[in-house]
Protein backbone atom coordinates (compact mmCIF):
# COMPACT_ATOMS: atom_id res chain seq x y z
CA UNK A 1 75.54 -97.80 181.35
CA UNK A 2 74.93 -95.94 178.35
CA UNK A 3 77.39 -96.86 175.36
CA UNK A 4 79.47 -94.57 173.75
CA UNK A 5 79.02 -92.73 170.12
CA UNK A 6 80.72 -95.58 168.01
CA UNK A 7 83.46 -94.73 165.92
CA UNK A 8 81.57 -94.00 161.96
CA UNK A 9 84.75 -94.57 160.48
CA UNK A 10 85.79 -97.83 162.27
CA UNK A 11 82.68 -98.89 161.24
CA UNK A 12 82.49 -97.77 157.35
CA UNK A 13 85.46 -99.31 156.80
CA UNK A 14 85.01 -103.03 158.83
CA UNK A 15 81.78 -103.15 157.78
CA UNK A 16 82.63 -103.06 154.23
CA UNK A 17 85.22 -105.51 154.70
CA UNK A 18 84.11 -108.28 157.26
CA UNK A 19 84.26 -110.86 155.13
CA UNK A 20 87.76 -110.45 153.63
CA UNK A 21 89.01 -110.31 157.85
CA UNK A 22 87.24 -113.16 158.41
CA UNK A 23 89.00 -114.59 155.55
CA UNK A 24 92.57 -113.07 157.01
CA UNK A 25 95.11 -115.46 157.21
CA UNK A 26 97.22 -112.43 158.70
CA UNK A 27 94.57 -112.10 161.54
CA UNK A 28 94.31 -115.68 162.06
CA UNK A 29 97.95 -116.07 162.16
CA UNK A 30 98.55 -119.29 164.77
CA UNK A 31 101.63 -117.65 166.40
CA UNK A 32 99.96 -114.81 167.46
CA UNK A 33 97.00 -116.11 169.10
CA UNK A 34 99.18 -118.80 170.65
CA UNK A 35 100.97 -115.66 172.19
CA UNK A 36 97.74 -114.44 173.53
CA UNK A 37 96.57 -117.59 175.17
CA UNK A 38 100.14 -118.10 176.74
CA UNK A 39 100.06 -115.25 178.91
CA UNK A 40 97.33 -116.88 180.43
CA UNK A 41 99.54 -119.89 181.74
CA UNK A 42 97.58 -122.28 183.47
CA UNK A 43 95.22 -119.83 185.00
CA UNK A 44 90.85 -120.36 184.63
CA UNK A 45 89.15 -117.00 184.15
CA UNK A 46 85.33 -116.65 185.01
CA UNK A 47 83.93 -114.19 182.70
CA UNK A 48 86.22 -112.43 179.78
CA UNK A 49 85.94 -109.77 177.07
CA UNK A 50 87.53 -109.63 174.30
CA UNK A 51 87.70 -106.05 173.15
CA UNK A 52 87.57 -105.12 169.41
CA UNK A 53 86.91 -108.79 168.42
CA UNK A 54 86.35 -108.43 164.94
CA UNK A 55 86.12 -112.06 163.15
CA UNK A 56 86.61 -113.32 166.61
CA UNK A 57 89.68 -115.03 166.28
CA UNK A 58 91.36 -113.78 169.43
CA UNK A 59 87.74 -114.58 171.52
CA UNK A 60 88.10 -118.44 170.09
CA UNK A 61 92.04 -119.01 171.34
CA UNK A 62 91.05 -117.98 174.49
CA UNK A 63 87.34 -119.75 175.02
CA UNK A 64 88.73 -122.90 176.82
CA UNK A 65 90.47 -120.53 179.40
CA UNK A 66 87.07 -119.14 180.78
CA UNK A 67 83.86 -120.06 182.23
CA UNK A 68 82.08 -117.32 180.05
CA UNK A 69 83.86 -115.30 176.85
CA UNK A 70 82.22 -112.44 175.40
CA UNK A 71 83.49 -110.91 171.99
CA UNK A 72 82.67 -107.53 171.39
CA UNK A 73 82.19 -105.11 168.12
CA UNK A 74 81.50 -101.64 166.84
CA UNK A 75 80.74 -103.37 163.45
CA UNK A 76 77.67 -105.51 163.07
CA UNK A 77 79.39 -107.06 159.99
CA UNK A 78 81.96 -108.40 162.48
CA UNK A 79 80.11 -109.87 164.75
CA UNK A 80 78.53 -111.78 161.79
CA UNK A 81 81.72 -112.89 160.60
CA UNK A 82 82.44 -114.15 164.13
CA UNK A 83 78.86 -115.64 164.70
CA UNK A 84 79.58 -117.79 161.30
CA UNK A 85 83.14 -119.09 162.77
CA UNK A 86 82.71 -119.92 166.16
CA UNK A 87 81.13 -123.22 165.47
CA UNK A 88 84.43 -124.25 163.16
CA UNK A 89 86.84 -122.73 165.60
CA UNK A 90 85.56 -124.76 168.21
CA UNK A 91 84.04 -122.18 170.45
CA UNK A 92 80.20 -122.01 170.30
CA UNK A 93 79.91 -120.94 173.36
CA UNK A 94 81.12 -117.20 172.82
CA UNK A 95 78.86 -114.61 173.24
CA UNK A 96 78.79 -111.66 170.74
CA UNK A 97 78.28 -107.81 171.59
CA UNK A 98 77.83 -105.06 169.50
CA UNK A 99 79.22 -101.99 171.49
CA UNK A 100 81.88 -99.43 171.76
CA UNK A 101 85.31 -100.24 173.40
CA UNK A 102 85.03 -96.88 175.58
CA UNK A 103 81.65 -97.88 176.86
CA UNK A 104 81.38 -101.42 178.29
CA UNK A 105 78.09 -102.45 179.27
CA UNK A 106 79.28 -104.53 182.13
CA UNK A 107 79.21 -103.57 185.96
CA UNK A 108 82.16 -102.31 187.55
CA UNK A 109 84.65 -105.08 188.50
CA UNK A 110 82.49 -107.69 186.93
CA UNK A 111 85.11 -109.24 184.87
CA UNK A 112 88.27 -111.10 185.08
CA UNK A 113 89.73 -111.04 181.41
CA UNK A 114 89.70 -108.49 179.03
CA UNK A 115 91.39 -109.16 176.11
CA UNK A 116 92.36 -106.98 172.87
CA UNK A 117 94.73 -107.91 169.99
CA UNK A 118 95.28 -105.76 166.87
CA UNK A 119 92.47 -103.09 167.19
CA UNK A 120 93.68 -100.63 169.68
CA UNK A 121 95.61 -98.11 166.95
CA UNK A 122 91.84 -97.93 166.18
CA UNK A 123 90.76 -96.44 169.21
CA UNK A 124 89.79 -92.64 169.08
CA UNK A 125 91.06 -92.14 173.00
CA UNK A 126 93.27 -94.98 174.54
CA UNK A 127 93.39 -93.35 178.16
CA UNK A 128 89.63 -93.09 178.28
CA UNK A 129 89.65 -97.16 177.03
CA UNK A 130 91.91 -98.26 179.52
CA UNK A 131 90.15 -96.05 182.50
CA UNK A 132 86.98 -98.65 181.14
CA UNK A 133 89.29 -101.74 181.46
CA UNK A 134 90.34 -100.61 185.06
CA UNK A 135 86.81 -99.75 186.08
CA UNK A 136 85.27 -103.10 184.31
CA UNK A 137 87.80 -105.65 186.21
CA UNK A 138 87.96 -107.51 189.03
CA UNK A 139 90.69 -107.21 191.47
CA UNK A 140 93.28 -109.65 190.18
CA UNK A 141 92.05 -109.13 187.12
CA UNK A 142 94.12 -108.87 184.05
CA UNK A 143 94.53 -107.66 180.60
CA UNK A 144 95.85 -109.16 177.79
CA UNK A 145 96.73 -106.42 175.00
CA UNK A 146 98.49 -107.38 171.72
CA UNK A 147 98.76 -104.66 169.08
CA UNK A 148 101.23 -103.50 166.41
CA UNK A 149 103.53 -100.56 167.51
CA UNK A 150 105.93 -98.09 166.28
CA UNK A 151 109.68 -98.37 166.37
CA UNK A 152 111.56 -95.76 168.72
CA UNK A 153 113.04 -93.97 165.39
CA UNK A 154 111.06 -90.82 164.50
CA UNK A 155 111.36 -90.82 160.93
CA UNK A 156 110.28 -94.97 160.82
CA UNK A 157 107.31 -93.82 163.07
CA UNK A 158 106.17 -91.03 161.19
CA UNK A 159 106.67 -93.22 157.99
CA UNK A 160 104.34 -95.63 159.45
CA UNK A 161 101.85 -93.49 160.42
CA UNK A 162 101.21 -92.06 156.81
CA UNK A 163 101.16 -95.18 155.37
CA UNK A 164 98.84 -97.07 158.20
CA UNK A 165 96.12 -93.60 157.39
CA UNK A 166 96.94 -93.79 153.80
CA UNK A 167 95.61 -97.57 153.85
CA UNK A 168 93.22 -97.35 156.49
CA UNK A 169 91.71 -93.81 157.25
CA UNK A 170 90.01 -95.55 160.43
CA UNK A 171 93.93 -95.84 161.75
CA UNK A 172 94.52 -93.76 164.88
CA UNK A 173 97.68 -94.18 165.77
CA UNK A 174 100.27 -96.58 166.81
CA UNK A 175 102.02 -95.78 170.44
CA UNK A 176 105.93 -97.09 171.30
CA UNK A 177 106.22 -99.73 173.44
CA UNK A 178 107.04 -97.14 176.63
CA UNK A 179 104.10 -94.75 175.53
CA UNK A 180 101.32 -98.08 176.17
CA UNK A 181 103.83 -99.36 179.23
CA UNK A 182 103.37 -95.45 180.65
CA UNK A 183 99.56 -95.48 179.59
CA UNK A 184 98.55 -98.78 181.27
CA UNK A 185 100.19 -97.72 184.59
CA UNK A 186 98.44 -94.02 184.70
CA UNK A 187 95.05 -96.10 184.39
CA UNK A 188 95.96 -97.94 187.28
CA UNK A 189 97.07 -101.12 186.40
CA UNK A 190 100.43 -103.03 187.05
CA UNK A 191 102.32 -104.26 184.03
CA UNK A 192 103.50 -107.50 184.74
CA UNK A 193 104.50 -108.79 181.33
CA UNK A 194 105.73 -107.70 177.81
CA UNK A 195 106.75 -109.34 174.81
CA UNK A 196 108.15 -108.00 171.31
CA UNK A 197 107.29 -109.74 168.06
CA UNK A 198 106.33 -109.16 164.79
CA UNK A 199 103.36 -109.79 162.20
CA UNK A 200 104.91 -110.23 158.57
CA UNK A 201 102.93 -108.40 155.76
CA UNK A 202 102.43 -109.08 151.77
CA UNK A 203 102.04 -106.47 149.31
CA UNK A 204 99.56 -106.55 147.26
CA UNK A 205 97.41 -108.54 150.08
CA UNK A 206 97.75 -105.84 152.53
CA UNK A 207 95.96 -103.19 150.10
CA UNK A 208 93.79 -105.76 148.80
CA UNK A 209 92.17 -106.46 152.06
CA UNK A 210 91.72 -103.15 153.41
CA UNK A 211 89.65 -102.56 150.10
CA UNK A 212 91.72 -100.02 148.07
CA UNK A 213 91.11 -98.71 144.82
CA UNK A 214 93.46 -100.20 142.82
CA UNK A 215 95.26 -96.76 141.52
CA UNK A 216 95.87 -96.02 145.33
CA UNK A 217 96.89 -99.01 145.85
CA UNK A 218 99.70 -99.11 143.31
CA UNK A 219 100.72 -95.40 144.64
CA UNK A 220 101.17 -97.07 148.03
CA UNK A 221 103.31 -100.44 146.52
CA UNK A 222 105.57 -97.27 145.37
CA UNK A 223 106.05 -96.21 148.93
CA UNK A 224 106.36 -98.98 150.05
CA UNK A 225 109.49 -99.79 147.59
CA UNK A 226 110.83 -96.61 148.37
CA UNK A 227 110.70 -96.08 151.27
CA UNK A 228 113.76 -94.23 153.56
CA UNK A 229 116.62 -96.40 154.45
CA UNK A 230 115.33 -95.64 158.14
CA UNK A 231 111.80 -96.92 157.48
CA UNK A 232 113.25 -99.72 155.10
CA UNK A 233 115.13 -100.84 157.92
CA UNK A 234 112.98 -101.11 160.86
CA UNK A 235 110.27 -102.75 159.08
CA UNK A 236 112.18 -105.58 157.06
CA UNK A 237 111.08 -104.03 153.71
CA UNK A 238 111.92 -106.89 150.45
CA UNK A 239 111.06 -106.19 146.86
CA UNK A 240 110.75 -109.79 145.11
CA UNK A 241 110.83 -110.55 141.52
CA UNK A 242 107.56 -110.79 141.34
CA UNK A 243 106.73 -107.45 142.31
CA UNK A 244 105.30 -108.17 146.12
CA UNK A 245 106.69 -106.53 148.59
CA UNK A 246 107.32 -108.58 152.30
CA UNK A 247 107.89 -106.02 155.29
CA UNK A 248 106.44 -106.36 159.08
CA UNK A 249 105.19 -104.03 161.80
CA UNK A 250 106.37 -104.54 165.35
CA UNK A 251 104.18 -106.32 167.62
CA UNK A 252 103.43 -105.79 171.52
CA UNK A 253 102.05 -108.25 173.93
CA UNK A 254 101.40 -107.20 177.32
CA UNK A 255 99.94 -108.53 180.24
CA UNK A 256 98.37 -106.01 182.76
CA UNK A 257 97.12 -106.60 186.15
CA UNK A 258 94.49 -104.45 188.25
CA UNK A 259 95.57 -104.56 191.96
C-alpha cells in the first residue's frame, strides 16, 4: 500500500523540535499514559500501532500489553527521539515506522491495537484516518484514542483554536467530545468507552517548547492573561506572581471497538 503525501508542516515543525518532546515532561505525564494502558484492562494484544508516536511515550506504556508494538511517525526526528528512549523506558522491543497516519502500511485487519494519544488535532482529515483504523483492524479489535478537545462553548472553542494555530501552525483542529463520539461511529466502529480529563499547561514552557520566537511568544502570554471570562473559565486560566500563567485543555480518552 502506497503511503500517503506526509503532512510538510507536521513535519517542519516536529522535526525542529524532537528533542525538546522527547524532553516533555507534559508528554510524558504518568497520569495520562496510565489512562491509556487502563483501557486495556487485563486484555493481551498481538500486534499494535501506535499512531502519531512521536518520542514514543504512549508506544512504551503499552509494550508489555502486546506480543508486537509498532510506533509510527511522519517525522524522522521523532522516531530518533523514540529509538534513543526505548531502551530507558523499558521497551526495546518496539518497532519504529516512519509513515503517514492516513496510509498504514499494514494489511487489512492485520492488527489488534491501534493506539493514538495527543496527535490527532494534527491530522489534515480525521474521517479518512479513522476509515484506515477500521480497515487496518482485526475484528475485536480496538482503538485507544486520547487527545485534547474543545469545550462545548463557542466562544472558549474558537478561543482555543486561535491560540493552538497561533502556537503551532501544524494544529488542525480540536473536535468536541460528541463530534469524535459521532466520527468514530460513521467509520464503523462501536464506542465502548470514554473518559474526560485534563492535561495542565505552564506558560512560558508551553511557547518555549513549541519553539517560538520570543516576541510572539510574549504576544501570546498576553492572550493568554486576557483572555474572555468564557475562555478564562473553561480552561482554568491563573496568572502567578511570577508571571507564568497555569491553564489546561480538556482531555478525551476513548476506547473504540471494530465489530
Amino acid at each position: 500500500m502506497t503511503n500517503a503525501q506526509p503532512d510538510r508542516s507536521s513535519q517542519s515543525q516536529f522535526g525542529r523540535l524532537a528533542g525538546a518532546y522527547g524532553a516533555s515532561k507534559t508528554h510524558a505525564q504518568a497520569g495520562a499514559l496510565a489512562s491509556a494502558a487502563s483501557m486495556l484492562g487485563d486484555r493481551r494484544y498481538g500486534t499494535a500501532m501506535d499512531i502519531g508516536a512521536g518520542p514514543g511515550f504512549t508506544a512504551f506504556a503499552v509494550a508489555d500489553h502486546c506480543d508486537r508494538i509498532v510506533a509510527t511517525d511522519v517525522t524522522p526526528e521523532m522516531l530518533e527521539q523514540a529509538r534513543s528512549l526505548r531502551g530507558e523506558r523499558g521497551a526495546p522491543q518496539t518497532e519504529l515506522m516512519l509513515t503517514a497516519a492516513e496510509s498504514l502500511p499494514c494489511r487489512d485487519g492485520s492488527l489488534d491495537l491501534i493506539t493514538c494519544r495527543t496527535a490527532a488535532h494534527h491530522f489534515l482529515n480525521v474521517d479518512s484516518w479513522l476509515a484506515e483504523v477500521h480497515r487496518a483492524l482485526a475484528p475485536g479489535g480496538e482503538l485507544i484514542l486520547i487527545d485534547t478537545i474543545s469545550p462545548d462553548d463557542a466562544q472558549a472553542t474558537s478561543w482555543m483554536h486561535d491560540i493552538e494555530i497561533w502556537r503551532d501552525p501544524s494544529h488542525v483542529r480540536n473536535l468536541t467530545e460528541a463530534e469524535w463520539v459521532d466520527a468514530i461511529e460513521r467509520a464503523g466502529l462501536r464506542v465502548a468507552e470514554t473518559a474526560i480529563s485534563r492535561v495542565d499547561l505552564e506558560y512560558p514552557d508551553w511557547t518555549e517548547r513549541a519553539g517560538m520566537a520570543k516576541e510572539e511568544a510574549v504576544r501570546l502570554g498576553r492572550a493568554l492573561k486576557d483572555a474572555p471570562p468564557a475562555a478564562a473559565g473553561a480552561f482554568g486560566i491563573a496568572s502567578r506572581a511570577d508571571g507564568t500563567i497555569e491553564f489546561y485543555w480538556p482531555i478525551l480518552s476513548v476506547k473504540a471497538v471494530k465489530p
